[in-house]
Protein backbone atom coordinates (compact mmCIF):
# COMPACT_ATOMS: atom_id res chain seq x y z
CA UNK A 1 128.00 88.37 44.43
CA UNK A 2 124.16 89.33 45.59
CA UNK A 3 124.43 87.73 48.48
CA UNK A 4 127.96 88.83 49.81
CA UNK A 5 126.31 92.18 48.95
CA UNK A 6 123.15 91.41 50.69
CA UNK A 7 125.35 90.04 53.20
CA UNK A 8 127.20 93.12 54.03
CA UNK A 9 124.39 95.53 53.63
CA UNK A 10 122.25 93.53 56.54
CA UNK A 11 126.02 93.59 58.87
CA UNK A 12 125.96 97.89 57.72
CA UNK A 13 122.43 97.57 59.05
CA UNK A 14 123.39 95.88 62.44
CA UNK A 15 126.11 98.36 62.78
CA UNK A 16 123.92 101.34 62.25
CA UNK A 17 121.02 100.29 64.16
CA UNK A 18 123.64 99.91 67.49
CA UNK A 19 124.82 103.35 66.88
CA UNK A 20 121.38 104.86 66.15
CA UNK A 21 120.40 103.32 69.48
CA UNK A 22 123.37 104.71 71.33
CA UNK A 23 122.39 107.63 70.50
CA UNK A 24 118.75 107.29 71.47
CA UNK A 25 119.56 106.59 74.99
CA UNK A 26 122.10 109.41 75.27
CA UNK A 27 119.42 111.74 73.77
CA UNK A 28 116.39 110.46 75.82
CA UNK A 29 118.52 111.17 79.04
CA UNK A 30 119.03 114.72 77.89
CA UNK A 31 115.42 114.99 77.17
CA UNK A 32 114.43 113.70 80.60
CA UNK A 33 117.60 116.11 82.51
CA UNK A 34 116.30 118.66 80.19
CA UNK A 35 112.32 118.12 81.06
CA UNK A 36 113.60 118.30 85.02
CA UNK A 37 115.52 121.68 84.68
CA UNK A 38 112.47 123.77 82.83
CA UNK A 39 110.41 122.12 86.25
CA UNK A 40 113.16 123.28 89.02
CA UNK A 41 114.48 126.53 87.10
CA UNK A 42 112.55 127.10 84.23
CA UNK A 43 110.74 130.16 85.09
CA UNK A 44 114.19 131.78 85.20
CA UNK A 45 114.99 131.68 81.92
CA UNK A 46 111.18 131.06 80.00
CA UNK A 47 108.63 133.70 79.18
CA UNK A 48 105.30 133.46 80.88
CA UNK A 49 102.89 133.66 77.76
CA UNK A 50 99.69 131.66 79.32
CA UNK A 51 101.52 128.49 78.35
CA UNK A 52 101.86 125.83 81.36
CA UNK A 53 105.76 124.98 80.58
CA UNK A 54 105.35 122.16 83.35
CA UNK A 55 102.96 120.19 81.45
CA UNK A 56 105.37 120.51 78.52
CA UNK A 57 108.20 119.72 80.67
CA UNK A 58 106.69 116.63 82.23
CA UNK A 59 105.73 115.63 78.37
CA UNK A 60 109.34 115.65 77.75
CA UNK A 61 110.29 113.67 80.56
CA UNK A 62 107.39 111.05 79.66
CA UNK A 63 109.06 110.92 75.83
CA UNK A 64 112.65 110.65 77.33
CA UNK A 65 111.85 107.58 79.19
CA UNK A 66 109.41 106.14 76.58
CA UNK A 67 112.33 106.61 74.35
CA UNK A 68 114.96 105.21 76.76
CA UNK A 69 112.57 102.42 76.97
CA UNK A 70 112.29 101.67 73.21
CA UNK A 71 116.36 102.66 72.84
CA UNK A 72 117.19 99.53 75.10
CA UNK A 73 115.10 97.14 73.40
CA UNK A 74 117.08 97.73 70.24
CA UNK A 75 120.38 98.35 71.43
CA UNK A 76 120.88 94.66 72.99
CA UNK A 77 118.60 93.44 70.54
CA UNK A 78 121.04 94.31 67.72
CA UNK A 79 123.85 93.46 69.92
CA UNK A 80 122.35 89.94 70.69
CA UNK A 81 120.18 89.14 67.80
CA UNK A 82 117.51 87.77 69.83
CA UNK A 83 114.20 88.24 67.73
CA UNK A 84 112.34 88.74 70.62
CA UNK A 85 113.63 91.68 71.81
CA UNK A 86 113.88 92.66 68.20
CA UNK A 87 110.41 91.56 67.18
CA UNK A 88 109.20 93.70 70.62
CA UNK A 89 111.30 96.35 69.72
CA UNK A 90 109.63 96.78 65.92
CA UNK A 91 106.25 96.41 67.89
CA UNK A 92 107.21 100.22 70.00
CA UNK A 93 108.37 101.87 67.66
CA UNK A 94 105.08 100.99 65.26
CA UNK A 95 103.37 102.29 68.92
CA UNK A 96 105.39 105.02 68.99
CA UNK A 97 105.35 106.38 65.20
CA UNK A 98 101.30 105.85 65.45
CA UNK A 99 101.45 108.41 68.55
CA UNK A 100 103.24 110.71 67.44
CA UNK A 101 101.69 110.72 63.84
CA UNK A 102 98.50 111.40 65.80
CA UNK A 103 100.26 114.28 68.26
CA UNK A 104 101.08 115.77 64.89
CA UNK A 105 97.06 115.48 63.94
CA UNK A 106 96.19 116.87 67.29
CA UNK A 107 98.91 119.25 66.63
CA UNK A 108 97.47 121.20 63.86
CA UNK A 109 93.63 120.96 65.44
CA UNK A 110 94.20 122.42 68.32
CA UNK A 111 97.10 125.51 66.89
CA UNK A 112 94.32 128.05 67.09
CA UNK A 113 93.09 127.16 70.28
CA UNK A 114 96.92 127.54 72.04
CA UNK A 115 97.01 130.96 69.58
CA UNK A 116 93.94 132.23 71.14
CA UNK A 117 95.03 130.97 74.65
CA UNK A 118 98.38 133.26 74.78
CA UNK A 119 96.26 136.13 73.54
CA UNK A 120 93.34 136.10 75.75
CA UNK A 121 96.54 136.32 78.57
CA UNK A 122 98.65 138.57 77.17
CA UNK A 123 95.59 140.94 76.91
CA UNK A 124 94.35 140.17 80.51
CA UNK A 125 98.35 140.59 82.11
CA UNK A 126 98.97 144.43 80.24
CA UNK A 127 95.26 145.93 80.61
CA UNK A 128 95.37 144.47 84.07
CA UNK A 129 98.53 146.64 84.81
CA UNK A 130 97.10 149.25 82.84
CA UNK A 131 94.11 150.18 83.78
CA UNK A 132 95.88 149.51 87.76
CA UNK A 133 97.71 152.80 86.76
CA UNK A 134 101.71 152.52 87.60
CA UNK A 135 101.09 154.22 90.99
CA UNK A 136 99.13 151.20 92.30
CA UNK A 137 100.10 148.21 90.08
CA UNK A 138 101.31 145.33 92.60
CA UNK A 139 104.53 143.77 91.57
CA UNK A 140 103.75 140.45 90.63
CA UNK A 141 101.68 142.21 87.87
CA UNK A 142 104.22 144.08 86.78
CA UNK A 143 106.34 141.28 86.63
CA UNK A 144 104.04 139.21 84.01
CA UNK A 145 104.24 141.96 81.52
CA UNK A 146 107.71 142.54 82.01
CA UNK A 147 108.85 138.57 81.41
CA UNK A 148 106.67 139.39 77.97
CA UNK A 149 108.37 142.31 77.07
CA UNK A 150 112.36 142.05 78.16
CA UNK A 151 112.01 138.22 76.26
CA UNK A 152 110.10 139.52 72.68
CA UNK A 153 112.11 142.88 73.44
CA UNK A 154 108.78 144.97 72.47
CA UNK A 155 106.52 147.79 74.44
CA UNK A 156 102.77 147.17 74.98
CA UNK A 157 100.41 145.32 73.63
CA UNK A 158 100.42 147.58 69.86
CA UNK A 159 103.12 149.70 70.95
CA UNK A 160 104.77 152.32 73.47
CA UNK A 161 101.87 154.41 72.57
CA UNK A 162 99.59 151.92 74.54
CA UNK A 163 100.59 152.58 77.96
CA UNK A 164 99.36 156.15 77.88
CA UNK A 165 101.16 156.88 81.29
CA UNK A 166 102.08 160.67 80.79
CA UNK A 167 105.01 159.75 78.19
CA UNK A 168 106.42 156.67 80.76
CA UNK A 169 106.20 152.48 80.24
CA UNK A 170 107.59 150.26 82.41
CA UNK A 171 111.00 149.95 82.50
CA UNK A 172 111.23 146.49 80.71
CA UNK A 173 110.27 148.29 77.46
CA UNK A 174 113.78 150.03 77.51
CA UNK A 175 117.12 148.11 76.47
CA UNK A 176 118.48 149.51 80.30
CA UNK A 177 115.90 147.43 82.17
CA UNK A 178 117.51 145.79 85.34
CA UNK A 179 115.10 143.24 87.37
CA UNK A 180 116.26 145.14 91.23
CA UNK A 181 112.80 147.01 90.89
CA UNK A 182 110.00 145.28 88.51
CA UNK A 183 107.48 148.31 89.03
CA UNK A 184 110.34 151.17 87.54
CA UNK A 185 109.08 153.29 85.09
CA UNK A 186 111.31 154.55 81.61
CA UNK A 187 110.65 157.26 78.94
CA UNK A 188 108.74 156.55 76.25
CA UNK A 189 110.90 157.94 73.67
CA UNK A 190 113.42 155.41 74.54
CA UNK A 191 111.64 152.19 74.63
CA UNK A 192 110.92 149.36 72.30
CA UNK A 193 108.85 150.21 69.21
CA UNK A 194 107.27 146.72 68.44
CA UNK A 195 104.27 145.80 69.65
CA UNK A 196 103.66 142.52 71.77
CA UNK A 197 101.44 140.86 70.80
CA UNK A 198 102.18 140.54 67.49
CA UNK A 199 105.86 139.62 68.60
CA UNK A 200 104.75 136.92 70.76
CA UNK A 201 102.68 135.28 68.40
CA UNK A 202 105.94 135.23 66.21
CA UNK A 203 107.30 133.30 69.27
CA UNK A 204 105.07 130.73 69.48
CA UNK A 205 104.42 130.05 66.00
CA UNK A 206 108.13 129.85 65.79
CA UNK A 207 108.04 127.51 68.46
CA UNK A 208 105.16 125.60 67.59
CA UNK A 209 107.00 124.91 63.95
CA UNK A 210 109.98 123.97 65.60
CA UNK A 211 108.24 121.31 67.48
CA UNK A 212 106.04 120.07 63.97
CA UNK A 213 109.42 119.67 62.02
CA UNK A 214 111.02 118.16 65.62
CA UNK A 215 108.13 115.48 65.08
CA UNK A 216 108.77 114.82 61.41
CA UNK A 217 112.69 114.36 61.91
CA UNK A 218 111.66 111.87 64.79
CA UNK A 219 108.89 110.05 62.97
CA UNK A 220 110.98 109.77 59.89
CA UNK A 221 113.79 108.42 62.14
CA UNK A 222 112.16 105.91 63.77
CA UNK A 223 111.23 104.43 60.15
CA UNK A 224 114.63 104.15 59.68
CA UNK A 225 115.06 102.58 62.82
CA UNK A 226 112.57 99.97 62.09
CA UNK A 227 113.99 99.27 58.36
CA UNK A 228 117.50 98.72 59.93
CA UNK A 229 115.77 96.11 62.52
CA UNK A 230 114.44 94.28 59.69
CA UNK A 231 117.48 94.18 58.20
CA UNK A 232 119.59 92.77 61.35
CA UNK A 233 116.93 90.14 61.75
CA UNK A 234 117.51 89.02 58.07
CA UNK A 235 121.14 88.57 58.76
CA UNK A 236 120.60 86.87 62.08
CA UNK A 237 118.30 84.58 60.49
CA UNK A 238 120.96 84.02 58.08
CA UNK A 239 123.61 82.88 60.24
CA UNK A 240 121.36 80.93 61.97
């Protein structure tokens, strides 16, 4: 009876470690499509906030073929029960869960540094368009500050107050804001009453825990993956 139920939890195993891996490769192709739009058209649709999205984009790209990589390995290794492709596949994820153990390490070192980063340029982009005055502001100035504020919907750096332009702010601190003319100009009394940079570090400490827990999920999968491999070898051996 203990070994019919052995039996059958090893097959389960098999089973699940296909479908895991099926899953894997569909996912690491949307991380790599995904990693290529933010590089053709993501400054259409993301914030510039002193981050360099490309480098995170081509990190995506790099984890969607590492993982595409790994994915094959134990898709036909479960499929064929080969223990070498098994035995190599065990081997990257152990690779894998050590690198991204230590990205989470690296992580939480350096989250003060990429804090300080966005607010060193989030202070340079508004009292750069500031102290231009709105009369002489170029555009491509005006247009950093108003990515900020139309995406964290907020008005200056502590407030509409900020601006001190005569009772106007640029137009991207009202809810009306179009993107025909990036140097327009809106009443004060009508425009967003949170400041920006405390909304934007919201943002990316948002974002930043969405990629910690992101890591977890993955790292704790990828366990799972590798107890499920163990398990399909066991049966294979068994048959053998």
């Amino acid at each position: 009876m203990c070994e019919c139920l052995k039996s059958c939890i090893q097959g389960m195993a098999k089973v699940i470690l296909i479908l895991i891996n099926t899953i894997s490769l569909l996912a690491s192709l949307a991380l790599i499509a995904f990693g290529v739009f933010v590089i053709l058209r993501g400054e259409e649709y993301i914030p510039d906030a002193g981050v360099d999205v490309n480098a995170i984009a081509y990190a995506l790209i790099v984890l969607g073929v590492v993982l595409l990589f790994v994915s094959c390995f134990g898709f036909f290794g479960a499929c064929t029960g080969k223990h070498g492709l098994l035995n190599f596949y065990l081997i990257l994820l152990g690779v894998v869960v050590a690198l991204l153990v230590a990205a989470l390490i690296y992580g939480f070192v350096m989250k003060s540094d990429v804090e300080d980063t966005v607010e060193n340029y989030i202070t340079d982009a508004f009292d750069t368009v500031k102290n231009a005055t709105s009369a002489n502001a170029t555009v491509d100035q005006f247009v950093a500050v108003n990515t900020i504020q139309v995406a964290v919907k907020c008005c200056g750096i502590t407030g509409p107050d900020y601006w001190d332009w005569d009772g106007q702010v640029p137009s991207s601190c009202c809810a009306n804001f179009t993107t025909t003319d990036a140097t327009a100009l809106c009443d004060s009394a009508d425009a967003y009453t949170s400041a920006c940079m405390s909304g934007t570090e919201d943002l990316i400490q948002n974002a930043l825990l969405a990629v910690v827990v992101l890591l977890v999920v993955i790292i704790i999968f990828l366990v799972a993956c590798m107890i499920f491999a163990c398990c399909s070898k066991k049966e294979y051996e068994q048959v053998a």
